[in-house]
C-alpha atoms as a PDB file:
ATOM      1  CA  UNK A   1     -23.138  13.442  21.419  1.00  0.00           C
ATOM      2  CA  UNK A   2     -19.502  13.355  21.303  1.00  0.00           C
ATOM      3  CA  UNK A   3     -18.797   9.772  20.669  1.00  0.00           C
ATOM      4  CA  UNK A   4     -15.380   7.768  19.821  1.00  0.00           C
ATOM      5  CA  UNK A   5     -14.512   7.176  15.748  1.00  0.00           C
ATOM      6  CA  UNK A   6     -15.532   3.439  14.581  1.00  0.00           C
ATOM      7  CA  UNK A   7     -11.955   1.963  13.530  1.00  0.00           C
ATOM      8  CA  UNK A   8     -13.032  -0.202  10.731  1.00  0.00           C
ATOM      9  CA  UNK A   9     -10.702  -3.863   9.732  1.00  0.00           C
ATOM     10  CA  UNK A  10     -10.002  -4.106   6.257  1.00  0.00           C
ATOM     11  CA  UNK A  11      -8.872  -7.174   4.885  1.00  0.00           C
ATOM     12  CA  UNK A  12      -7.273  -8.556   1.715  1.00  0.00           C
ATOM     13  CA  UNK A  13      -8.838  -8.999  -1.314  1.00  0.00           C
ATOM     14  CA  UNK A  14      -7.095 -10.759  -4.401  1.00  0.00           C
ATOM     15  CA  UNK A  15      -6.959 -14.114  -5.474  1.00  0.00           C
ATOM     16  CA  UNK A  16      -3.797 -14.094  -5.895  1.00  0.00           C
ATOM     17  CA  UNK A  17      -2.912 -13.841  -2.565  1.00  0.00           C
ATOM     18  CA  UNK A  18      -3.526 -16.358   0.502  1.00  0.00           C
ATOM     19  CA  UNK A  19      -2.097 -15.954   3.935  1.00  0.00           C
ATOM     20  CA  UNK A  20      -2.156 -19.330   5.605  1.00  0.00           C
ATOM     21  CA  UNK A  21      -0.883 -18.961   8.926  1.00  0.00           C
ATOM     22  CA  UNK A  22       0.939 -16.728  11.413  1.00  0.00           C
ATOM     23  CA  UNK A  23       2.847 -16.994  14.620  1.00  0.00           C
ATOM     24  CA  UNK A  24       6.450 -17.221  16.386  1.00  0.00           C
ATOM     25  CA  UNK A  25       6.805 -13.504  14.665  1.00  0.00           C
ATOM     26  CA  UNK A  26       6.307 -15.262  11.200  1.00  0.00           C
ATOM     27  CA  UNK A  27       3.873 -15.681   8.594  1.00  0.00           C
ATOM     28  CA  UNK A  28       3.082 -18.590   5.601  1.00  0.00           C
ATOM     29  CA  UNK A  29       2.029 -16.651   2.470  1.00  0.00           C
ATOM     30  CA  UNK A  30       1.018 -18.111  -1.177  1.00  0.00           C
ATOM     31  CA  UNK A  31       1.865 -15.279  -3.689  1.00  0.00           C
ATOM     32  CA  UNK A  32       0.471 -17.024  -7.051  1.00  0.00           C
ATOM     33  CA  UNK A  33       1.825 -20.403  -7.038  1.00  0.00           C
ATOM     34  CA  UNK A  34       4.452 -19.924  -4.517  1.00  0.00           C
ATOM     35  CA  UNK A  35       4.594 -20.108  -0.921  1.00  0.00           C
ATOM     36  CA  UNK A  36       6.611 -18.337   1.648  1.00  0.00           C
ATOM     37  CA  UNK A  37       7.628 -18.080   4.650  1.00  0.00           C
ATOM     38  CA  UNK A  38       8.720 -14.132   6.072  1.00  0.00           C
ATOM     39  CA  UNK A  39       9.620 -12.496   9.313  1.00  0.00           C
ATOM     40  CA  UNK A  40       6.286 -10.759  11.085  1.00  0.00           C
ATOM     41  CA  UNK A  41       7.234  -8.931  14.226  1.00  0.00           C
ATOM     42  CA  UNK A  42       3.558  -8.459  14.726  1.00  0.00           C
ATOM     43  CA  UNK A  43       3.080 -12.057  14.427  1.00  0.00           C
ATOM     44  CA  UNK A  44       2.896 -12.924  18.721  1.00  0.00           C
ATOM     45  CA  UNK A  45       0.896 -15.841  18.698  1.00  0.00           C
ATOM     46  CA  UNK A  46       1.545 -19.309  18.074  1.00  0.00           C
ATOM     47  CA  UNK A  47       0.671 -21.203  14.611  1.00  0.00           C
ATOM     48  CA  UNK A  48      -2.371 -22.545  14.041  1.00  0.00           C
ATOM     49  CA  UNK A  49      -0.724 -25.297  11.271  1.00  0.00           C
ATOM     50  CA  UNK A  50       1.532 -27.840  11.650  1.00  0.00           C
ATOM     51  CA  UNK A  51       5.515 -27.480  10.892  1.00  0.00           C
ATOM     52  CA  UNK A  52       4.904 -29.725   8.346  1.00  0.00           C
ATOM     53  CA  UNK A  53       2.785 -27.218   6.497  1.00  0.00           C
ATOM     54  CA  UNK A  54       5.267 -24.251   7.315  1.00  0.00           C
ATOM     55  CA  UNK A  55       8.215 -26.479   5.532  1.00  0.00           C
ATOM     56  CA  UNK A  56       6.286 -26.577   2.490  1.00  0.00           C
ATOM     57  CA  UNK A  57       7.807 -23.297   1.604  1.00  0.00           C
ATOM     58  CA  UNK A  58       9.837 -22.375  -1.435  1.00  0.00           C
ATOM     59  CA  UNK A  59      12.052 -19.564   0.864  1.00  0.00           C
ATOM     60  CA  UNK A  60      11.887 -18.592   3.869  1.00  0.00           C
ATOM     61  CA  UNK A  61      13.175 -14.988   5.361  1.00  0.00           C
ATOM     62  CA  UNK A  62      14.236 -14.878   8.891  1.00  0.00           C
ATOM     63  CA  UNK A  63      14.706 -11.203  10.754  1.00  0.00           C
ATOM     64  CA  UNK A  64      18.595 -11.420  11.269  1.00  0.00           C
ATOM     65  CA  UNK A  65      19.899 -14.333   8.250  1.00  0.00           C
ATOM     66  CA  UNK A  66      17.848 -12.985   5.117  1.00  0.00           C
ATOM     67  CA  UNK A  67      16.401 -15.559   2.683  1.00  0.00           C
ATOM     68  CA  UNK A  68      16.737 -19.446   2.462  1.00  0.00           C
ATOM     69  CA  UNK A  69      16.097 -20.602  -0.960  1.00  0.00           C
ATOM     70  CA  UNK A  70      15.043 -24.165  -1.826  1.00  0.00           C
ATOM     71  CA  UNK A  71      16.006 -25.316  -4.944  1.00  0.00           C
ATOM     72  CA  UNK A  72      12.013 -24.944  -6.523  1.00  0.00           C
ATOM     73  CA  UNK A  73      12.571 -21.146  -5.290  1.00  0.00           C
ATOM     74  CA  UNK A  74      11.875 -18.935  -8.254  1.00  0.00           C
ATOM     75  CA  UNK A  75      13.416 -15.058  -8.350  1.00  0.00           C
ATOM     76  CA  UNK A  76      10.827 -13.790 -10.142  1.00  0.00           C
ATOM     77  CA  UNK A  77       7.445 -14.126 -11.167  1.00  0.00           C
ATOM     78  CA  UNK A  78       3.652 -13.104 -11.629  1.00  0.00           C
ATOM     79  CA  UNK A  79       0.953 -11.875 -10.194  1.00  0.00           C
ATOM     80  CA  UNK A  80      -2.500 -11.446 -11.903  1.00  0.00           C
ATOM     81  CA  UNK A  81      -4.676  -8.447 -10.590  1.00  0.00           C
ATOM     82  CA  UNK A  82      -7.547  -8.857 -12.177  1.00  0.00           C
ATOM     83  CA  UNK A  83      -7.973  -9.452 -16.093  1.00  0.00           C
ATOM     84  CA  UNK A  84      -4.997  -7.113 -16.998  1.00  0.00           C
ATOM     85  CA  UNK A  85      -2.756  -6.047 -14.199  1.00  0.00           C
ATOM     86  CA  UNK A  86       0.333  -7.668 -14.047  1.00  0.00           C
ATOM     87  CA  UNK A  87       2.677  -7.164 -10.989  1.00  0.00           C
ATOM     88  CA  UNK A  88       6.497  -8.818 -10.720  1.00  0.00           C
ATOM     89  CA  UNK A  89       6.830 -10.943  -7.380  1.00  0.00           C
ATOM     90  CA  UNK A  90      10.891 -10.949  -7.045  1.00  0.00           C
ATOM     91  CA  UNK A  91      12.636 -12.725  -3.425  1.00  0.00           C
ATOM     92  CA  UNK A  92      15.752 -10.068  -3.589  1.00  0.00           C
ATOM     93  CA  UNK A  93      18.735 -10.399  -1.113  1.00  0.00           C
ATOM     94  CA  UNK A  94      18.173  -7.057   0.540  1.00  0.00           C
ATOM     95  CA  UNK A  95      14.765  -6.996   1.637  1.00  0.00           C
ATOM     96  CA  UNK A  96      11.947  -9.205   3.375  1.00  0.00           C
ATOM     97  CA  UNK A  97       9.394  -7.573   0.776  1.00  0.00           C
ATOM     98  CA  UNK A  98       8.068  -9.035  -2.921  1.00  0.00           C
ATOM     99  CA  UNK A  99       7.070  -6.123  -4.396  1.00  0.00           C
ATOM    100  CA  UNK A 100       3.477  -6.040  -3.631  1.00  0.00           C
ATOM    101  CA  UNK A 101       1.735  -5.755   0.185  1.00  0.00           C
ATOM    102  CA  UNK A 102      -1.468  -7.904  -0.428  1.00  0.00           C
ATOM    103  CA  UNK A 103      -3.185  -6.154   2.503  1.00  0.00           C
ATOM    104  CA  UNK A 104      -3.529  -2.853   0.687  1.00  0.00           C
ATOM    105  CA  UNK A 105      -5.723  -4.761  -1.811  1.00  0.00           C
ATOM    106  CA  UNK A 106      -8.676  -3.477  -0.121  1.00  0.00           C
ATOM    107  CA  UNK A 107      -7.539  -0.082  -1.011  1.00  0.00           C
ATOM    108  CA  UNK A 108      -7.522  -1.090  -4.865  1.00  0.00           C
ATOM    109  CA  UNK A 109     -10.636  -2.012  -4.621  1.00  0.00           C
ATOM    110  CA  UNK A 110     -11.941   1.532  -3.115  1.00  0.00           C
ATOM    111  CA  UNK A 111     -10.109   3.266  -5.835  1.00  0.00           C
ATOM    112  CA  UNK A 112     -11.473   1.135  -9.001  1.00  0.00           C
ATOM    113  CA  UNK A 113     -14.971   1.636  -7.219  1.00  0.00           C
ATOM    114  CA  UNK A 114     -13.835   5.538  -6.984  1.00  0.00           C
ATOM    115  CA  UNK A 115     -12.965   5.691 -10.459  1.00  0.00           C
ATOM    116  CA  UNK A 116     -16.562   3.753 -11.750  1.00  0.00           C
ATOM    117  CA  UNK A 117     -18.388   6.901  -9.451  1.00  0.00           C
ATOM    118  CA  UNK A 118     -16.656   9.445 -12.156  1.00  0.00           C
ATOM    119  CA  UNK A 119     -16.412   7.955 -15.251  1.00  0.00           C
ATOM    120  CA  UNK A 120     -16.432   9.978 -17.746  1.00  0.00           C
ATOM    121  CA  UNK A 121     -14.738  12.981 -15.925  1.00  0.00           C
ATOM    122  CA  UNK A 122     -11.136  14.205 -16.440  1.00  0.00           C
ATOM    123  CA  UNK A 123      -9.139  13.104 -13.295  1.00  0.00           C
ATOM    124  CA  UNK A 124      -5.909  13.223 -11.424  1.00  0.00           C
ATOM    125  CA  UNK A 125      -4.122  10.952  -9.063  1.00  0.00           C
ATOM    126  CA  UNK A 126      -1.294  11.515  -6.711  1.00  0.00           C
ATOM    127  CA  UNK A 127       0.670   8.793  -4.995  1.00  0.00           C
ATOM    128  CA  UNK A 128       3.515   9.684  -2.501  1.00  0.00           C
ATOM    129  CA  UNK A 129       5.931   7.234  -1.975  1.00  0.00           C
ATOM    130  CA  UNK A 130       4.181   4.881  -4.459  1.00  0.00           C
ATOM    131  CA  UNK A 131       6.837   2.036  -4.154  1.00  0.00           C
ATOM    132  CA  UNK A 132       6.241  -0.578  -7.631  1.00  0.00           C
ATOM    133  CA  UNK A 133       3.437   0.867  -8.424  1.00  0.00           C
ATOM    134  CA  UNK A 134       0.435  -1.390  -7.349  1.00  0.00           C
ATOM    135  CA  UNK A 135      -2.004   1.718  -6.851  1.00  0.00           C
ATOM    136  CA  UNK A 136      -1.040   3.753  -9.529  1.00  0.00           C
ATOM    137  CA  UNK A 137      -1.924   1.356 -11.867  1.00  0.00           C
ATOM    138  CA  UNK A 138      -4.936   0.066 -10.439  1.00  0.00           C
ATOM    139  CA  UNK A 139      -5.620   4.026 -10.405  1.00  0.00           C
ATOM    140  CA  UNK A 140      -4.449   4.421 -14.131  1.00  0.00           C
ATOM    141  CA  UNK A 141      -6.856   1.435 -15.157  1.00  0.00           C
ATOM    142  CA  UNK A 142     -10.161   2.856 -13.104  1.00  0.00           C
ATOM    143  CA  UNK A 143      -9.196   5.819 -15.682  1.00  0.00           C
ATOM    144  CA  UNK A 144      -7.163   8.602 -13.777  1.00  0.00           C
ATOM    145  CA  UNK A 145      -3.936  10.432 -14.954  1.00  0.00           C
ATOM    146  CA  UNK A 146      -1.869   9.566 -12.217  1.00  0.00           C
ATOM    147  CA  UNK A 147       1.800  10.504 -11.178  1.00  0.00           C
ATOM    148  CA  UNK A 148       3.747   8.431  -8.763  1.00  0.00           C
ATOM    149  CA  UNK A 149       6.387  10.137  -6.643  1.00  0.00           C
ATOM    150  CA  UNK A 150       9.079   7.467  -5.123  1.00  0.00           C
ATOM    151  CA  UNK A 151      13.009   8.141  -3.641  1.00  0.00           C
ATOM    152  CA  UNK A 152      13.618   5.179  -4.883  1.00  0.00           C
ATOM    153  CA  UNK A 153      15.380   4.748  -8.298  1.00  0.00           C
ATOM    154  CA  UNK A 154      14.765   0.407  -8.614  1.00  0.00           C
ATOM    155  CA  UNK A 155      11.152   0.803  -7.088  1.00  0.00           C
ATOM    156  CA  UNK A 156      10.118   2.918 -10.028  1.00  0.00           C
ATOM    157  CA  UNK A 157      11.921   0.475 -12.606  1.00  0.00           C
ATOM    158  CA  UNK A 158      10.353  -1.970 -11.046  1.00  0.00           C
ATOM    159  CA  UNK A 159       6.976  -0.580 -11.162  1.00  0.00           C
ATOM    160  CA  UNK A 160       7.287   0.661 -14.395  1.00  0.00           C
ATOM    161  CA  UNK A 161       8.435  -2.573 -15.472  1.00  0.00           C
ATOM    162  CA  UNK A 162       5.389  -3.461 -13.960  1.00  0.00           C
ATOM    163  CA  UNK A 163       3.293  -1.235 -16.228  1.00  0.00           C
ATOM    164  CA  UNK A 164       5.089  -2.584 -19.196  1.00  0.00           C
ATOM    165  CA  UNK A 165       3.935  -6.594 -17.749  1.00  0.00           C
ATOM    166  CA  UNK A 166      -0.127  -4.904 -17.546  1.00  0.00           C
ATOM    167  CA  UNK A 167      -0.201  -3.496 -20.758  1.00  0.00           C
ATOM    168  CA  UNK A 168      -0.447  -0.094 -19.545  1.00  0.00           C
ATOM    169  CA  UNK A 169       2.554   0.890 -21.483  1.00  0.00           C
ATOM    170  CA  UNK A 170       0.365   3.836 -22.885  1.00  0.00           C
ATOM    171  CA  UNK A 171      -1.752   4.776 -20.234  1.00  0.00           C
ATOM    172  CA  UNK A 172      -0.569   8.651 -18.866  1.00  0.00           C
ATOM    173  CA  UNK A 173       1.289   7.813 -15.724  1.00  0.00           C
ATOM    174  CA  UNK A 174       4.265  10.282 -14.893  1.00  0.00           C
ATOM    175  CA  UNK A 175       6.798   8.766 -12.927  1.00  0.00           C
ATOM    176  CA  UNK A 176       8.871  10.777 -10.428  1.00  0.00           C
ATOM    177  CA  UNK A 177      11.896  10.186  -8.867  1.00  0.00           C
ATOM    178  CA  UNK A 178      12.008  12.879  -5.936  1.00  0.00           C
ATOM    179  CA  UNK A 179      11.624  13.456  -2.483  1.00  0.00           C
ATOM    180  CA  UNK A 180       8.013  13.463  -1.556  1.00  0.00           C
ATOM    181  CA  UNK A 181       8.340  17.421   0.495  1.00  0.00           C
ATOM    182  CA  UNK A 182      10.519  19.284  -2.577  1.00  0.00           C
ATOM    183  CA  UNK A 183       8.215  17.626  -5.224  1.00  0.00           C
ATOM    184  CA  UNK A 184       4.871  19.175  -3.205  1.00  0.00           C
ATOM    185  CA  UNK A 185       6.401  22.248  -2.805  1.00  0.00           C
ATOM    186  CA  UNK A 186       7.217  22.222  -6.196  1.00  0.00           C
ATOM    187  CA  UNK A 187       3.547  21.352  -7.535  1.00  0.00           C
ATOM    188  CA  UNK A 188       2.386  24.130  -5.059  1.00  0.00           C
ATOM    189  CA  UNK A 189       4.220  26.802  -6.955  1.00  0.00           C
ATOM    190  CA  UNK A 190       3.751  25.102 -10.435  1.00  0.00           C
ATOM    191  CA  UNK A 191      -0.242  25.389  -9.503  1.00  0.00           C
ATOM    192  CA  UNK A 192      -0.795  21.865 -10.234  1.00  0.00           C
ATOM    193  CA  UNK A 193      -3.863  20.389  -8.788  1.00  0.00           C
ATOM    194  CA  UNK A 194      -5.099  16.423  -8.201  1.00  0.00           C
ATOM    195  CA  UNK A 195      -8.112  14.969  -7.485  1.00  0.00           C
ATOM    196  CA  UNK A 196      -7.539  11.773  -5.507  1.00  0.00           C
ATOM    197  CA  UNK A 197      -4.103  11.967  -3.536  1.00  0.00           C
ATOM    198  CA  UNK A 198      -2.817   8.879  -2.038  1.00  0.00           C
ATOM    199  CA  UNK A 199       0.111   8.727  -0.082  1.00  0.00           C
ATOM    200  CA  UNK A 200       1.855   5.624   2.200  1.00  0.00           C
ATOM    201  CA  UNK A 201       4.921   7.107   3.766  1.00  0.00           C
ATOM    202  CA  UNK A 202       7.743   5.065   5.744  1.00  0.00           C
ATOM    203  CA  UNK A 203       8.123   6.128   9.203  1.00  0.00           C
ATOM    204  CA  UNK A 204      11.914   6.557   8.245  1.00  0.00           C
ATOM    205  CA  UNK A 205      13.822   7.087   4.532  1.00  0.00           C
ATOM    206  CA  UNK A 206      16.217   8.738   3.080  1.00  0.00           C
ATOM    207  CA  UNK A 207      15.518  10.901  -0.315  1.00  0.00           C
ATOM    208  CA  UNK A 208      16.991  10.348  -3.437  1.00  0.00           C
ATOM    209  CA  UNK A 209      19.724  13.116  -2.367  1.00  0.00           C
ATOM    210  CA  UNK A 210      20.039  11.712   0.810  1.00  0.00           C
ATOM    211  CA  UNK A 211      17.279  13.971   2.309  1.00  0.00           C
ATOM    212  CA  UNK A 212      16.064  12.440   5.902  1.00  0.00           C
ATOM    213  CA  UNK A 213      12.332  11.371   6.525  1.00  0.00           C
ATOM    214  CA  UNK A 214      11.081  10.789   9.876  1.00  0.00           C
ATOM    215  CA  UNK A 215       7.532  10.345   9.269  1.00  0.00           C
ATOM    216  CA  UNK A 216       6.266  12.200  13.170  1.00  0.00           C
ATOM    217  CA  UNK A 217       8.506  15.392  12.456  1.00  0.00           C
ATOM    218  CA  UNK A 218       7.273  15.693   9.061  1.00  0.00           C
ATOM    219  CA  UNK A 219       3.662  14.144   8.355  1.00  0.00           C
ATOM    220  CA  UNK A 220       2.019  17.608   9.140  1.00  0.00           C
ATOM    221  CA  UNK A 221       3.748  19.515   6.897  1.00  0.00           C
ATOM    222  CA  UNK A 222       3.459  16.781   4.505  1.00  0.00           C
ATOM    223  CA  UNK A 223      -0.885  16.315   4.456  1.00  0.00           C
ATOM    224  CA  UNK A 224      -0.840  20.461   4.656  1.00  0.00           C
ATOM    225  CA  UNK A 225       1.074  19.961   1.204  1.00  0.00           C
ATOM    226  CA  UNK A 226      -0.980  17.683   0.277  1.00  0.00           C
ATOM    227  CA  UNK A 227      -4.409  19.423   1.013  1.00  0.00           C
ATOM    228  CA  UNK A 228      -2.677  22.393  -1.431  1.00  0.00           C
ATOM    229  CA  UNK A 229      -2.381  20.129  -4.273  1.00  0.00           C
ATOM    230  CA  UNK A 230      -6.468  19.841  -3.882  1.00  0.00           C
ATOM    231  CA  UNK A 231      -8.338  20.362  -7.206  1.00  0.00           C
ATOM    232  CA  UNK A 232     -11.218  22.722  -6.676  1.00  0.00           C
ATOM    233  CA  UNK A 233     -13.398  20.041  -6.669  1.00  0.00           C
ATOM    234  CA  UNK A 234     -11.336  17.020  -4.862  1.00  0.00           C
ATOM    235  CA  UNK A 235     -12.554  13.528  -4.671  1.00  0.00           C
ATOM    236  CA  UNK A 236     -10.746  11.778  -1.535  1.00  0.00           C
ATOM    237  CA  UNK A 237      -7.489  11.319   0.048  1.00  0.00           C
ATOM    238  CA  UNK A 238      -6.099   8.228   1.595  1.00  0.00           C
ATOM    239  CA  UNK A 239      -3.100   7.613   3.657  1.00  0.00           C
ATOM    240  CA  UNK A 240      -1.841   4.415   4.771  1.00  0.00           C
ATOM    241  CA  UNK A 241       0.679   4.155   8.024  1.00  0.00           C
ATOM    242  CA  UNK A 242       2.932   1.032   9.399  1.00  0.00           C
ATOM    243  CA  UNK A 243       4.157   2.900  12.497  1.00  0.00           C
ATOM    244  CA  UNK A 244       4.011   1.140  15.016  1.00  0.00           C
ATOM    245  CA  UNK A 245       3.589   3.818  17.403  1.00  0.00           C
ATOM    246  CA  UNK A 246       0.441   5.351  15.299  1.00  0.00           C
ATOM    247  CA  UNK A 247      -3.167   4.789  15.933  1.00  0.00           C
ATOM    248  CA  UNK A 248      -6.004   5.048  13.490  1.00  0.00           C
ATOM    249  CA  UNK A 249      -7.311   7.913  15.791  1.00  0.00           C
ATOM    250  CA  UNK A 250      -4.389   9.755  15.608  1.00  0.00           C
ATOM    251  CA  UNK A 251      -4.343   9.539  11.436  1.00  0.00           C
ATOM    252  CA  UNK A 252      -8.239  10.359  11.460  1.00  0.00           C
ATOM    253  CA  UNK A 253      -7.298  13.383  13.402  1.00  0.00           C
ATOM    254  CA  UNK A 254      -4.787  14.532  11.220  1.00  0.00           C
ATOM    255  CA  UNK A 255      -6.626  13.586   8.497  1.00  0.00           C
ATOM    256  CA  UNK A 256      -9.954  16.060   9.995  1.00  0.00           C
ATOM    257  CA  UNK A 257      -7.932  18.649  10.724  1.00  0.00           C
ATOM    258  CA  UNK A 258      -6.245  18.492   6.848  1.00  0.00           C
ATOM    259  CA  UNK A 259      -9.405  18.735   5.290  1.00  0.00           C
ATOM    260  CA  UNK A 260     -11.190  21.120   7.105  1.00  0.00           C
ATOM    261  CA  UNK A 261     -13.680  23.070   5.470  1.00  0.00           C
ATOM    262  CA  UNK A 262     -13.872  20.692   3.126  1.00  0.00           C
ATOM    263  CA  UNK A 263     -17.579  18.993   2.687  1.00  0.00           C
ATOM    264  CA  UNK A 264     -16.992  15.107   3.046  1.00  0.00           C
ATOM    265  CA  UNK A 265     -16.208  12.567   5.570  1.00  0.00           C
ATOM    266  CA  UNK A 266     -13.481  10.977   7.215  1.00  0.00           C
ATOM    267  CA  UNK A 267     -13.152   6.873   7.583  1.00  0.00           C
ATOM    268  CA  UNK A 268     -10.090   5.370  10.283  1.00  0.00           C
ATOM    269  CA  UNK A 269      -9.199   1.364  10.625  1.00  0.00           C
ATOM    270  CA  UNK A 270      -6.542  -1.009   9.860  1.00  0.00           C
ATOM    271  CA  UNK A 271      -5.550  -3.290   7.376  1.00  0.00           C
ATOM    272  CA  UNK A 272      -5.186  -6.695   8.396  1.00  0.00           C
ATOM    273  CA  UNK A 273      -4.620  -9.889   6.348  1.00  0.00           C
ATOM    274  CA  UNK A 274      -7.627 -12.734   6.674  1.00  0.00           C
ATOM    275  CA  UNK A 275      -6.019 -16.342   7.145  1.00  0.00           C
ATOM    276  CA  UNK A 276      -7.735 -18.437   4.491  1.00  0.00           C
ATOM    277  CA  UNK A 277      -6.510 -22.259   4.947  1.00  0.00           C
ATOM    278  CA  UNK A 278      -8.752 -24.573   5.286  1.00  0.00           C
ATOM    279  CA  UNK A 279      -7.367 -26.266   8.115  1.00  0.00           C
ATOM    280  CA  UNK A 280      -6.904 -22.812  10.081  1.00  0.00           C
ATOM    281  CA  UNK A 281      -9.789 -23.344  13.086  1.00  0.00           C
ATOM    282  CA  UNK A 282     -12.697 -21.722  13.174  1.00  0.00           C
ATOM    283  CA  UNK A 283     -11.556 -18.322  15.295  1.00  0.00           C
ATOM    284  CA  UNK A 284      -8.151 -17.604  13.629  1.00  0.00           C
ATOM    285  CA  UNK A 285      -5.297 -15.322  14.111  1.00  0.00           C
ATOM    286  CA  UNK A 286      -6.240 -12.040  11.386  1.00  0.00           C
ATOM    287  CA  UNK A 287      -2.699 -10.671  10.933  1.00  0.00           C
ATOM    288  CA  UNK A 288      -2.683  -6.661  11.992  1.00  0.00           C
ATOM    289  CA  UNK A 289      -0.493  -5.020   9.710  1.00  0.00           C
ATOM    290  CA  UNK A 290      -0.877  -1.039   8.926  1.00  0.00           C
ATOM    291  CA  UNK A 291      -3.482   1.579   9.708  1.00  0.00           C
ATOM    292  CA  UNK A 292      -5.511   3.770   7.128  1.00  0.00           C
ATOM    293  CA  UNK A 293      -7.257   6.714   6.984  1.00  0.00           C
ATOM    294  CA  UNK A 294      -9.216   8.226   4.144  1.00  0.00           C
ATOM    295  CA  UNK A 295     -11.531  11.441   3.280  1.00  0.00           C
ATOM    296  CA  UNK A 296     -14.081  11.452   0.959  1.00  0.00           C
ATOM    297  CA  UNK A 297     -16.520  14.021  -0.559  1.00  0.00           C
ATOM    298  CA  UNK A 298     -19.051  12.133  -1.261  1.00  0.00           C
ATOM    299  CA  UNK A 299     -19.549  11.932  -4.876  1.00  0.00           C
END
């Protein structure tokens, strides 16, 4: 029977993390001790939580006029993953983003139960466009080699940086400061090989040499890369999306058609963050924020 894909919700999953509320194309976050307020264009709704609530923020972005600090607004600080991981929060001029996106938590999780399914096995990781480094060291930790590819000179400072924060400082983590394409095509002629690839590209960039990225020109070529890099016996490969005009069928598709051949299964949803204040009623606004797709084998 040819029946449609299950798109599955995943949700996030780290204590140091709370969204609050959503709405008006906003959202009211707690990152540790802190709480925000940032622009959410998927945010159509109304909030569920007073203004009151919402002015209890420390900064607040807005689309068009950047940040608004109050004077309790920190620039940096921590975030506890766990007993060791340590990842830098930092409100920078330039960008809406801390550092971390709390929604891909779920996918931590998946990899440190990955890792616990072959411990004791020799084991590569690849992350594409691996931004500060969240999954490569929550890969490193559930005991893979990993190296993490980024254009982005500060986003690998910062995430090594954040390595340096979790004690990692010794773990074997290469970090790679290349276009995501010319690196694959690279490891392709090098003969490298990884186990778990893991990639989360933009749906536009720019390369460290000013190459251009437009994620629905390239994204084929890109997951036919990827499924060369394949060990001979791979474990899985994930790919997050934020484009808005993606579907999770469309990523499972591309996904299928990457691995075919290949003995395993394929798994489509979104990730979506779970409003967690108390006050919030009892049918509340989950927060829709990127889509996934993963293969496994199986193991």
């Amino acid at each position: 029977m040819n029946t449609p894909p299950t798109v599955h919700v995943l949700h996030n999953d780290w204590d140091a993390y709370c969204l609050l509320d959503s709405g008006n194309r906003q959202k009211l976050e707690r990152f540790g001790d802190y709480v925000v307020v940032r622009s959410e264009p998927k945010a159509w709704w109304k909030p569920a939580l007073p203004e009151r609530d919402w002015k209890k923020a420390v900064a607040t972005h807005k689309e068009a006029g950047g940040w608004q600090f109050s004077p309790k607004a920190p620039r940096t600080w921590q975030l506890n993953y766990g007993d060791t991981l340590r990842f830098e929060a930092r409100l920078t001029e330039g960008s809406k983003h801390l550092g971390v996106f709390s929604e891909q938590s779920a996918h931590w999780k998946w990899i440190e139960a990955l890792g616990k399914k072959t411990r004791g096995e020799p084991k590569k990781a690849l992350n594409l466009f691996g931004y500060t480094g969240a999954a490569t060291l929550v890969a490193a930790k559930a005991g893979f080699a990993v190296t993490h590819v980024d254009a982005s000179r500060p986003a690998i400072s910062w995430a090594r940086h954040n390595q340096t924060l979790s004690g990692l400082g010794n773990a074997p983590i290469r970090w790679i400061l290349d276009d995501a394409l010319k690196f694959l095509r690279r490891e392709v002629r090098r003969g490298n090989r990884y186990d778990l690839v893991m990639l989360d590209p933009p749906s536009f960039g720019r390369g460290p040499s000013g190459e251009v990225w437009k994620v629905e020109v390239m994204l084929p070529e890109l997951l036919e890369l990827c499924r060369q890099v394949f060990s001979e016996q791979p474990l899985a490969m994930i790919m997050t999306l934020y484009s808005l005009e993606a579907s999770p069928i469309m990523l499972g598709n591309l996904l299928r058609q990457t691995t075919e051949g290949l003995k395993g299964e394929v798994s489509i949803g979104e990730l979506a963050l779970k409003p967690e204040a108390p006050e919030i009623p009892a049918q509340p606004n989950w927060l829709p924020l990127s889509l996934w797709a993963r293969w496994e084998n199986g193991v």
